[in-house]
Protein backbone atom coordinates (compact mmCIF):
# COMPACT_ATOMS: atom_id res chain seq x y z
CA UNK A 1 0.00 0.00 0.00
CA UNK A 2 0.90 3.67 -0.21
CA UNK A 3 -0.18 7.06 1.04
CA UNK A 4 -0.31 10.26 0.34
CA UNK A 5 -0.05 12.61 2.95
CA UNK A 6 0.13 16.76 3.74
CA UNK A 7 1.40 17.74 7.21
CA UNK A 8 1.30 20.87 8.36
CA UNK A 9 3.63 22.60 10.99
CA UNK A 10 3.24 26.02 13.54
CA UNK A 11 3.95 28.35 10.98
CA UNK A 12 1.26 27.06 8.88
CA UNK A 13 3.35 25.70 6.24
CA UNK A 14 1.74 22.58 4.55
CA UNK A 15 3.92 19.62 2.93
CA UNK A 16 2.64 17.39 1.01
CA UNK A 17 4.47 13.58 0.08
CA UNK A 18 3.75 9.64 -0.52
CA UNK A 19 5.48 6.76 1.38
CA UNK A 20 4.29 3.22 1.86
CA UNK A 21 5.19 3.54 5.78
CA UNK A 22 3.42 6.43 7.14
CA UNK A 23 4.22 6.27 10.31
CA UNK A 24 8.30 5.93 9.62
CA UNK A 25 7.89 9.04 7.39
CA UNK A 26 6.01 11.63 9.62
CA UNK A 27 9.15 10.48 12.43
CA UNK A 28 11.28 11.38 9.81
CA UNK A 29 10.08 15.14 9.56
CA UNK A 30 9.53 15.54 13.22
CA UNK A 31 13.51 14.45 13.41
CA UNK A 32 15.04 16.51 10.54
CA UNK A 33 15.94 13.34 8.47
CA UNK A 34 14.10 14.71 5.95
CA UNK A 35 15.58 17.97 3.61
CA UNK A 36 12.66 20.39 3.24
CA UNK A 37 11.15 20.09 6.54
CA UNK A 38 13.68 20.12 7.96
CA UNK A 39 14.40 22.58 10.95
CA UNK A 40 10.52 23.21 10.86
CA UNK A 41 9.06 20.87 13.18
CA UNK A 42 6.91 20.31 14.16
CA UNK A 43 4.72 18.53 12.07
CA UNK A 44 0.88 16.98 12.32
CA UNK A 45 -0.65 15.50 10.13
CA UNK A 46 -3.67 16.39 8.47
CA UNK A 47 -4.15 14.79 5.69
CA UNK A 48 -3.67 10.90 4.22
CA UNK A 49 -4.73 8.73 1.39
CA UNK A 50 -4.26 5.28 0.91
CA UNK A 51 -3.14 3.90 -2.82
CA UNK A 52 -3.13 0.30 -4.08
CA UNK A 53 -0.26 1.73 -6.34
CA UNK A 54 2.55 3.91 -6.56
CA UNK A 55 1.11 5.04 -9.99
CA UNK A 56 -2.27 6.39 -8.28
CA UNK A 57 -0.47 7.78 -5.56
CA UNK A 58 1.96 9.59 -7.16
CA UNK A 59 -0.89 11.01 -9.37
CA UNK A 60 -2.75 12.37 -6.00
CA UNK A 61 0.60 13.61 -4.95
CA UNK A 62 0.97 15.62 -8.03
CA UNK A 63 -2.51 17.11 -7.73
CA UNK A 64 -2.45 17.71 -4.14
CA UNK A 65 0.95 19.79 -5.02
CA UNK A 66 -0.99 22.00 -7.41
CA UNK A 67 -3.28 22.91 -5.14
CA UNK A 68 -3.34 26.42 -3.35
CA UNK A 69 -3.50 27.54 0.15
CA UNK A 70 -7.71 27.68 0.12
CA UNK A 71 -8.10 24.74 -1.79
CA UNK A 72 -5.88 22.32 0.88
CA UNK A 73 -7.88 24.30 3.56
CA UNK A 74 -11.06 23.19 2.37
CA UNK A 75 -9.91 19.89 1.30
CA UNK A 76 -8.98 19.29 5.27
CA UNK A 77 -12.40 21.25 6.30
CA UNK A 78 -13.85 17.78 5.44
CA UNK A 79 -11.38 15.29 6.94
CA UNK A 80 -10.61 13.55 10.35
CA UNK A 81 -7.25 12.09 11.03
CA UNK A 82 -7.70 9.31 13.63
């Protein structure tokens, strides 16, 4: 399986990525092991998907990256991470 994700730190920056191990990747921002977020922890997250494929999630990673500000906000108006 894979996911696609956005987290979203204190400054209100969102980032948005895909990983088959959730869980291993959101430690990985919240430690600085990974480059971009880096030094701006920390993170929550907000947002997942879950993919049979790499193909389908990369395509919802690519859209999710298009989006703007408002349209990630009202994307996450509508979802509960548990």
């Amino acid at each position: 399986m894979y996911f696609v994700y956005i987290i979203k730190n204190h400054q209100g920056l969102f980032y948005k990525g895909f990983t088959q191990d959730l869980d291993k990747r959101i430690f990985e921002h919240n430690n600085d092991l990974s480059r971009y977020t880096s030094g701006k922890s920390p993170w929550i997250l907000v947002y997942f998907k879950e993919f049979e494929t790499k193909t389908e999630a990369l395509k919802e990673e690519l859209r999710l990256k298009k989006l703007n500000v408002a349209s990630i906000e009202r994307l996450l108006s509508g979802f509960q991470v548990e």
